[in-house]
Every structure is written in C-alpha cells, then in structure tokens.
N, C-alpha and C. Protein backbone atom coordinates (compact mmCIF):
# COMPACT_ATOMS: atom_id res chain seq x y z
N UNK A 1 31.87 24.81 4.18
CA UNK A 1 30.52 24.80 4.64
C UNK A 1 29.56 24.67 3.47
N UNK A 2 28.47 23.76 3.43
CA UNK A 2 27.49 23.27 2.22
C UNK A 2 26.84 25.38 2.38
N UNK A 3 26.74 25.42 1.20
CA UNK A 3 26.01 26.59 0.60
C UNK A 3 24.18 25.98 0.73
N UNK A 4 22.98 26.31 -0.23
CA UNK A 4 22.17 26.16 -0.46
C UNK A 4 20.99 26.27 0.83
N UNK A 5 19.74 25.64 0.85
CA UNK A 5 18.67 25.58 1.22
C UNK A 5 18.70 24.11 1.43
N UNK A 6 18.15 23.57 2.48
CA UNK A 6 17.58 22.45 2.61
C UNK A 6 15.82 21.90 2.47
N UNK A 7 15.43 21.16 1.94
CA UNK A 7 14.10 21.26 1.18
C UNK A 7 13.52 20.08 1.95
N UNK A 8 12.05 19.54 2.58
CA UNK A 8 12.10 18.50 2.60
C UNK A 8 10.70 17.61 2.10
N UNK A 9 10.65 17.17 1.07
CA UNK A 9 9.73 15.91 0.21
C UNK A 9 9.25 15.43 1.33
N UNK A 10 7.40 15.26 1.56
CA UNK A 10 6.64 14.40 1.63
C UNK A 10 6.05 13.14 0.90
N UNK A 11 6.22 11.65 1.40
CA UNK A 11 6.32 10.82 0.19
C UNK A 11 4.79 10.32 1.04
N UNK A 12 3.43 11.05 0.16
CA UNK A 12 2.85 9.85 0.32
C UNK A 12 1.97 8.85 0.03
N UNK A 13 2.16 7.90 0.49
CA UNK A 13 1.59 6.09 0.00
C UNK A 13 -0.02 5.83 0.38
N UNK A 14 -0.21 5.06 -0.81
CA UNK A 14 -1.36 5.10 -0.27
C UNK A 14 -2.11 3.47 -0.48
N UNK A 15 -2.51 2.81 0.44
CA UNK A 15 -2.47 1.05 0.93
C UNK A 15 -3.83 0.86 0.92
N UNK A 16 -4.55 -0.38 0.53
CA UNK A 16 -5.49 -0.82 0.43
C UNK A 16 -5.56 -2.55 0.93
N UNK A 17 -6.09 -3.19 2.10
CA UNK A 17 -6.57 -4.28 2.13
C UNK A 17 -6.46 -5.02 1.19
N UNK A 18 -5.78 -6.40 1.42
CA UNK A 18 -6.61 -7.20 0.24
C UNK A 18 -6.69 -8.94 1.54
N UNK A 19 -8.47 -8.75 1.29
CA UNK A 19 -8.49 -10.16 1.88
C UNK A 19 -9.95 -10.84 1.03
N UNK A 20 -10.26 -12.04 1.38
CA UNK A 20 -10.80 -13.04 0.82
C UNK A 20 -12.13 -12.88 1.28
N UNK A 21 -12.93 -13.50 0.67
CA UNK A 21 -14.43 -13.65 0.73
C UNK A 21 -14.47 -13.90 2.23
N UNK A 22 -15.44 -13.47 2.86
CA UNK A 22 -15.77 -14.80 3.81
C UNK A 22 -14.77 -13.68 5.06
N UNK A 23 -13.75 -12.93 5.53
CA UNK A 23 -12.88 -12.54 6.08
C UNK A 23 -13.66 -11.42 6.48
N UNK A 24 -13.94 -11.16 8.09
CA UNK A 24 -13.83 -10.30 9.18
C UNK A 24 -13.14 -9.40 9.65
N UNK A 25 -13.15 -8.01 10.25
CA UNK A 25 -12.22 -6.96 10.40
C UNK A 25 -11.77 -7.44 11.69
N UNK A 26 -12.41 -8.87 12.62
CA UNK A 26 -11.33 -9.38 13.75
C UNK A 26 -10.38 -9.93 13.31
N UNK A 27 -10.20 -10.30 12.29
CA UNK A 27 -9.45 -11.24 11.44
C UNK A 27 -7.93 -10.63 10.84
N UNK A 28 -6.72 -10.97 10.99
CA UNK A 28 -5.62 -9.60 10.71
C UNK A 28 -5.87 -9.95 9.29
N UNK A 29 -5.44 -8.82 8.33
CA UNK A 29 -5.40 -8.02 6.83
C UNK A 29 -4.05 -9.46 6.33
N UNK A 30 -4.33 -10.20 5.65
CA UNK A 30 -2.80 -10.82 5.47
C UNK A 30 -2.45 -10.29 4.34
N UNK A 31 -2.69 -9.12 3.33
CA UNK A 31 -2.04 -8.42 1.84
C UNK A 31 -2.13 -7.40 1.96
N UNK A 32 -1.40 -6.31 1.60
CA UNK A 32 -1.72 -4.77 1.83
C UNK A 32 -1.60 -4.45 0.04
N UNK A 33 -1.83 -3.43 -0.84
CA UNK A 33 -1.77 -3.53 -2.04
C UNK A 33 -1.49 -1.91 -1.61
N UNK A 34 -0.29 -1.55 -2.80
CA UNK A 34 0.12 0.03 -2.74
C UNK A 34 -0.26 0.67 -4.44
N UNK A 35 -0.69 1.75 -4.09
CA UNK A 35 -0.28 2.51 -5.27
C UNK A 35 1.21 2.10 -6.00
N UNK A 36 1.50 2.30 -7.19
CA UNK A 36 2.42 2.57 -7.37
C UNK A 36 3.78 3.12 -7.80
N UNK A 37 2.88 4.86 -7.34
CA UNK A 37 3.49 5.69 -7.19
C UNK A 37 2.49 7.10 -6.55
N UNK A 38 3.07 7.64 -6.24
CA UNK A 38 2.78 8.66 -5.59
C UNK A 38 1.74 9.82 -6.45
N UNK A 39 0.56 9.08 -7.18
CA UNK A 39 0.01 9.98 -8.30
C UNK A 39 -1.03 10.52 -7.38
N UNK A 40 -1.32 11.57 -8.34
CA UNK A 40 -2.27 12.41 -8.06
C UNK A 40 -3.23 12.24 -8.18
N UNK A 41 -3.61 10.81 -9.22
CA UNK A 41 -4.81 10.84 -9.82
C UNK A 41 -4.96 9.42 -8.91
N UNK A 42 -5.12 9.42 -7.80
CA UNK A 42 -4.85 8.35 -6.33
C UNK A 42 -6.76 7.51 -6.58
N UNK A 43 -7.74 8.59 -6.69
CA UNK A 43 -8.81 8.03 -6.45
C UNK A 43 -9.09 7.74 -7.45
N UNK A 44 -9.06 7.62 -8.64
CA UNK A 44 -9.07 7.00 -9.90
C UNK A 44 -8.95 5.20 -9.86
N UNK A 45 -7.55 5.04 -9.03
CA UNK A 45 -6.51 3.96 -9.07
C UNK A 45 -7.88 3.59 -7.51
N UNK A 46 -8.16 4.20 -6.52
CA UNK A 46 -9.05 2.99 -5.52
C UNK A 46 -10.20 2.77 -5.91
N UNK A 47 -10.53 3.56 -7.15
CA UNK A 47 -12.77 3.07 -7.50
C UNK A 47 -11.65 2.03 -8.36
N UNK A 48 -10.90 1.85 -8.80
CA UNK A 48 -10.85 0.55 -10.40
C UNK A 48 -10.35 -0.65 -8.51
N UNK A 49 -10.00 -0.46 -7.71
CA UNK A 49 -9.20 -1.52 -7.33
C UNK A 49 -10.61 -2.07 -6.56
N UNK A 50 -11.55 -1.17 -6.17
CA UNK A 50 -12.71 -1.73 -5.65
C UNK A 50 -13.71 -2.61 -6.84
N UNK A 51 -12.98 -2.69 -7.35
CA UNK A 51 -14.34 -3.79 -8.70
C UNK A 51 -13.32 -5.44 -8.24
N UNK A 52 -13.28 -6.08 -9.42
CA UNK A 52 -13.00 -7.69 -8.46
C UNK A 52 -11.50 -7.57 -9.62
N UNK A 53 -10.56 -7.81 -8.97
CA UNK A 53 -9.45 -7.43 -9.56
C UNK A 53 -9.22 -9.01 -10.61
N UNK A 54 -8.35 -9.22 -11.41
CA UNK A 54 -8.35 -10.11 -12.53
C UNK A 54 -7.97 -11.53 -11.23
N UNK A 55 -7.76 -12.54 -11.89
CA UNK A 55 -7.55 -14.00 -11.73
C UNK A 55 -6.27 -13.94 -10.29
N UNK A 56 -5.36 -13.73 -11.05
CA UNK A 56 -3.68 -13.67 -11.17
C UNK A 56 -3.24 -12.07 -11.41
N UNK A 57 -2.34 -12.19 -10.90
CA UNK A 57 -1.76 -10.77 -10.73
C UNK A 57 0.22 -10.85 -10.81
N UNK A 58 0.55 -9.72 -10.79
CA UNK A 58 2.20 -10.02 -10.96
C UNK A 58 2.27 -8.33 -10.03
N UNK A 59 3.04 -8.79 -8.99
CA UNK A 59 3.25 -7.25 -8.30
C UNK A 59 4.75 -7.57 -7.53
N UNK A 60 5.01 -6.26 -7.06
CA UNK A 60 6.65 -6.05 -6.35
C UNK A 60 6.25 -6.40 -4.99
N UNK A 61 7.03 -6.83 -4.27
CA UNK A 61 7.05 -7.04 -2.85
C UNK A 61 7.62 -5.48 -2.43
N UNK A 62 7.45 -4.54 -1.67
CA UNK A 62 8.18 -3.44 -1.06
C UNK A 62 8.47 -3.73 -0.09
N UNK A 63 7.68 -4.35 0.98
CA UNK A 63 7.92 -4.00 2.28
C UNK A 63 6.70 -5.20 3.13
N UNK A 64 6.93 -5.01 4.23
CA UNK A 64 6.47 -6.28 5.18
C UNK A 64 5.56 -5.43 6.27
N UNK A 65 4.53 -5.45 6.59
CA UNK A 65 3.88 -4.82 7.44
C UNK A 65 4.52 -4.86 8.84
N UNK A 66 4.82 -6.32 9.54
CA UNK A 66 5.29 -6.07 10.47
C UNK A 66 6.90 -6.25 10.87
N UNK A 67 7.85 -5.84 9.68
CA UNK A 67 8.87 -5.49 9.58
C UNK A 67 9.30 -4.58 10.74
N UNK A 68 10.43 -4.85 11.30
CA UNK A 68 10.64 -3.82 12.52
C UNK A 68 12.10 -3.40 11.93
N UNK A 69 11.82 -1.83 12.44
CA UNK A 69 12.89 -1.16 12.09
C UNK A 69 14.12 -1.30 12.43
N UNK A 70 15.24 -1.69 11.87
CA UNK A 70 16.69 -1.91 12.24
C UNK A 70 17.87 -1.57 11.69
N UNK A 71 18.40 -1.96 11.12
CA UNK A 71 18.74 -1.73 9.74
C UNK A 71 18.21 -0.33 8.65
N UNK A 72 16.90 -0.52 8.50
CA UNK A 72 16.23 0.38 7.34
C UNK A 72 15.25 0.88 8.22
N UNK A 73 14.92 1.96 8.43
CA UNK A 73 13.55 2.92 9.38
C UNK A 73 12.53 2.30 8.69
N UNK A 74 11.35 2.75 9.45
CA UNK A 74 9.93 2.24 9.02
C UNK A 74 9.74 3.36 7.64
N UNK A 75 9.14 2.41 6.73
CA UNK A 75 9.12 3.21 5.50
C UNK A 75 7.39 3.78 4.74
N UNK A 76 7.25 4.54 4.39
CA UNK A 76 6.11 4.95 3.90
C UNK A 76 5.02 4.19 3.35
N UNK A 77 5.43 2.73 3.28
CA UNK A 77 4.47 1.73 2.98
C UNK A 77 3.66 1.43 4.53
N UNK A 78 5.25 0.88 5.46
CA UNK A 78 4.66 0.97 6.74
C UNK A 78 3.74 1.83 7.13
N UNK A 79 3.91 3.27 7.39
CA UNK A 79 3.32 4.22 7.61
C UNK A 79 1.84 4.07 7.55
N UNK A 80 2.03 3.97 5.93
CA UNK A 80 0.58 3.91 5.32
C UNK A 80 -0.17 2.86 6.05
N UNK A 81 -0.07 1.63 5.87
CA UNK A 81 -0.31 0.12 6.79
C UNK A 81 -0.95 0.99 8.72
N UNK A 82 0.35 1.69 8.74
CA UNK A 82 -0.37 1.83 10.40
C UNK A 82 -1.52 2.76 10.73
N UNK A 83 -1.61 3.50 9.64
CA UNK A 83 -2.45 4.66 9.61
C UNK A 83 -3.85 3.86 9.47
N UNK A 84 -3.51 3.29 8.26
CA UNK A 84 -4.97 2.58 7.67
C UNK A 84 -5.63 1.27 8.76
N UNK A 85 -5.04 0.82 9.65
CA UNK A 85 -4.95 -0.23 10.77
C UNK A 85 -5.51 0.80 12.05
N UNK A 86 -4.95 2.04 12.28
CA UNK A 86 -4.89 3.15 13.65
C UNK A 86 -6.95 3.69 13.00
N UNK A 87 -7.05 4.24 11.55
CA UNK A 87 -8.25 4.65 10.94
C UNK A 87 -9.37 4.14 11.31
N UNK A 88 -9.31 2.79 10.88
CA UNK A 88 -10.02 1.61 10.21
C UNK A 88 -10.48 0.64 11.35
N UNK A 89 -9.64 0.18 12.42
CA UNK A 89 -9.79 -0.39 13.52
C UNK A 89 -9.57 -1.77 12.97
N UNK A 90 -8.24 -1.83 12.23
CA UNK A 90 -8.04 -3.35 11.27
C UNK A 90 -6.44 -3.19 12.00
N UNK A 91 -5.98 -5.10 11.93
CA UNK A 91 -4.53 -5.51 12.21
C UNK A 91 -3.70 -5.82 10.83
N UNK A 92 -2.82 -6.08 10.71
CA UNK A 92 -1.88 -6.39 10.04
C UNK A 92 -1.34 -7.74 10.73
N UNK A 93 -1.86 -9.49 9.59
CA UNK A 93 -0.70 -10.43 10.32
C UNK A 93 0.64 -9.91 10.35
N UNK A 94 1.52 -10.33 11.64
CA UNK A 94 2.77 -9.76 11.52
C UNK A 94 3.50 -10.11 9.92
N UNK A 95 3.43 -11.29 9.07
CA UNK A 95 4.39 -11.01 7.56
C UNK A 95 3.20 -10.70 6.78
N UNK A 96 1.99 -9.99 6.79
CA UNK A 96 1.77 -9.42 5.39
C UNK A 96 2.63 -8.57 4.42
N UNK A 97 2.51 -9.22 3.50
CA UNK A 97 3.44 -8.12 2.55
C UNK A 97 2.84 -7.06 1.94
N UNK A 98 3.32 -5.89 1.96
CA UNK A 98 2.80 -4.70 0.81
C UNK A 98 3.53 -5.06 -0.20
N UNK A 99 2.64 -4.89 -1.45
CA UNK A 99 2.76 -5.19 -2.68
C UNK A 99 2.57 -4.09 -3.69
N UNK A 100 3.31 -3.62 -4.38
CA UNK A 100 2.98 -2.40 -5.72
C UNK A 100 2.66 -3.36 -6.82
N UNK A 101 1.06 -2.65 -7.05
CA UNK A 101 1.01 -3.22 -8.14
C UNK A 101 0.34 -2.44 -9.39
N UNK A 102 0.69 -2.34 -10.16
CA UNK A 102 -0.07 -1.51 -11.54
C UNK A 102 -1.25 -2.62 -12.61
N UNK A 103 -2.21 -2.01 -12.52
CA UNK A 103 -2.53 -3.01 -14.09
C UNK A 103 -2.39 -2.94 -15.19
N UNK A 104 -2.91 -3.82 -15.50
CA UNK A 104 -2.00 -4.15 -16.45
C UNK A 104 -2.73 -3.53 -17.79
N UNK A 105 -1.97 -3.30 -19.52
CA UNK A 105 -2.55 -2.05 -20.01
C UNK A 105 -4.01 -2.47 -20.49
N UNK A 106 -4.26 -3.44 -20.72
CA UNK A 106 -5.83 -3.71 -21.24
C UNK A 106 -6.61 -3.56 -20.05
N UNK A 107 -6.25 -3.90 -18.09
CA UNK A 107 -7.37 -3.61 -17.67
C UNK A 107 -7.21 -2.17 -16.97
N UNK A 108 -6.10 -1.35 -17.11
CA UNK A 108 -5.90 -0.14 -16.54
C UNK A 108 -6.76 0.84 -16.74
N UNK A 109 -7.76 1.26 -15.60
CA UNK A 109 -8.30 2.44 -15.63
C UNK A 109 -8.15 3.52 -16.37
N UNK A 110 -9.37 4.25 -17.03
CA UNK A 110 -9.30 5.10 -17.69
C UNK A 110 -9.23 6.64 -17.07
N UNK A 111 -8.45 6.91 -15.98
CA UNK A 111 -7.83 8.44 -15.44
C UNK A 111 -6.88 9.01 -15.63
C-alpha cells in the first residue's frame, strides 16, 4: 500500500488575445499568446504585452484553442482560452493556436 499524502498543484495560465488592427469582438480571436510560465510577477508580463509588441516574434505552439479532448484532456492553456472567451464575451476560431512566448532580453520588461 503507497504510504504518504497526496498533494494537489494548481497550474495557472494566463492568455491574452492577439488580433489585428481593424478586428471586432464579433470577429473570432485567431492567436491566443500565454505567459510563459506560471510567474507571479503575471501583471508586469500584461502592461509590457499591451504596448505594440516588436515586428516578428519566435514563440512555442502549446496547444490549439479548439482542440478537443481525446487522447490528451483539455489543458490549462485551453482552460485559460475558455475562461477569457466565457469573461470577455469573445470566440476562439476553431485552430487558433496558443502560443508561449517570452521576450526577448533587450525588449524584456523590467519586473
């Protein structure tokens, strides 16, 4: 019989819009942009992402907004995506991708 305590971690994500000039909240979200990682210092990382982010960018694909669970459960990116869509009164096209992305060290926020 396993000995110990069972513990259980809250993981959570935190997703930001990304759409184009000119784009309406009838209009579905086609980019979701994640933290990327679970910091503390969360509102630091959304005042720098609200200024006009660089040219070009290089980020991870995690996860697919309208990815359906099969295989792998809906994951904390999802989550985040449905919350901020359920909040906000915004869609998700079914393949937007969530993306982690960090900046990079010359334009990275000072928090």
């Amino acid at each position: 019989m396993p000995s110990g305590t069972a513990s259980r971690h809250w993981l959570y994500r935190h997703v930001i819009p990304v759409v184009g000039h000119g784009w309406t909240e009838a209009e579905p979200v086609p980019l979701w942009i994640s933290s990327p990682s679970n910091s503390e210092q969360i509102d630091g990382w959304i005042m720098e992402l609200r200024n006009e982010l660089p040219e070009r960018i290089t980020a991870r694909v995690v996860d697919h907004a309208g990815r359906k669970p099969g295989f792998r459960r809906e994951s904390a990116w999802q989550r985040a995506v449905r919350d901020a869509e359920r909040r906000h009164g915004l869609t998700s096209h079914p393949r937007a991708p969530i993306v982690s992305w960090e900046p990079e060290e010359e334009w990275k926020p000072s928090f």
